[in-house]
C-alpha atoms as a PDB file:
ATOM      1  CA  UNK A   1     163.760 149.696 116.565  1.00  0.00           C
ATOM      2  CA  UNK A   2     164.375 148.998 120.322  1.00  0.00           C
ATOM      3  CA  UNK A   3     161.843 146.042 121.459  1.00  0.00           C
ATOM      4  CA  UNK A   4     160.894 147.176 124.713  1.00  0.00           C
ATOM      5  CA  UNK A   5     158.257 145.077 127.316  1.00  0.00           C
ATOM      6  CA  UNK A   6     156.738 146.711 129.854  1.00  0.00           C
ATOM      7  CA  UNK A   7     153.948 145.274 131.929  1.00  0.00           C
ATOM      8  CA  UNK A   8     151.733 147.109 134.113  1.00  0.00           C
ATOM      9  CA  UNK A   9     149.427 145.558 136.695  1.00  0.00           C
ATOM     10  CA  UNK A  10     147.007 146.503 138.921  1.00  0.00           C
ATOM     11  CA  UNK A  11     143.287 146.538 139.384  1.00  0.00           C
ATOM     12  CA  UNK A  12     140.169 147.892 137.361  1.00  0.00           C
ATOM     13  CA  UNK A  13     140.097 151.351 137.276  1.00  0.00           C
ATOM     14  CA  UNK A  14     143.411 152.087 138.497  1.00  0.00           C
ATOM     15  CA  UNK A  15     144.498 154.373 135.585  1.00  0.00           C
ATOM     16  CA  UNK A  16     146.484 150.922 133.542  1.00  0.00           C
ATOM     17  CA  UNK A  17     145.594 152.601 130.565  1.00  0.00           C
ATOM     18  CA  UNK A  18     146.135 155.996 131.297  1.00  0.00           C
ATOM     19  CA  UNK A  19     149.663 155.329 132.703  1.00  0.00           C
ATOM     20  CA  UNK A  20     150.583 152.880 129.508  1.00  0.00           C
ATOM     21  CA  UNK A  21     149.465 156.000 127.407  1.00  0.00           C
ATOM     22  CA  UNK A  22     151.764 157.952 129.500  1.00  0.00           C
ATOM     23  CA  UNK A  23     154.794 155.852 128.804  1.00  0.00           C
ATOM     24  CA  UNK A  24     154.355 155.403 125.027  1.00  0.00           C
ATOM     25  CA  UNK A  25     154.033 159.352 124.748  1.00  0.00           C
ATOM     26  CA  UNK A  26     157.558 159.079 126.681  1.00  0.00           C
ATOM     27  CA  UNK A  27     158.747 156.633 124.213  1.00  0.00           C
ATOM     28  CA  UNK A  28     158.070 157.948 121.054  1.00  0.00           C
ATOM     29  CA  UNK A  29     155.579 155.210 120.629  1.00  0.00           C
ATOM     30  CA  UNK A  30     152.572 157.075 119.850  1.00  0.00           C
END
């Protein structure tokens, strides 16, 4: 298993969670 870090930053409501959703799809994550 790769360990991978990614941080994401940015204001309330600026789609954080959508975009870190995004990413894990991408991954393989989830």
């Amino acid at each position: 298993m790769r360990n991978i870090q990614i941080a994401i930053d940015g204001p309330s409501g600026a789609g954080k969670s959508t975009m870190a959703k995004i990413i894990a799809k991408e991954l393989g994550i989830l």
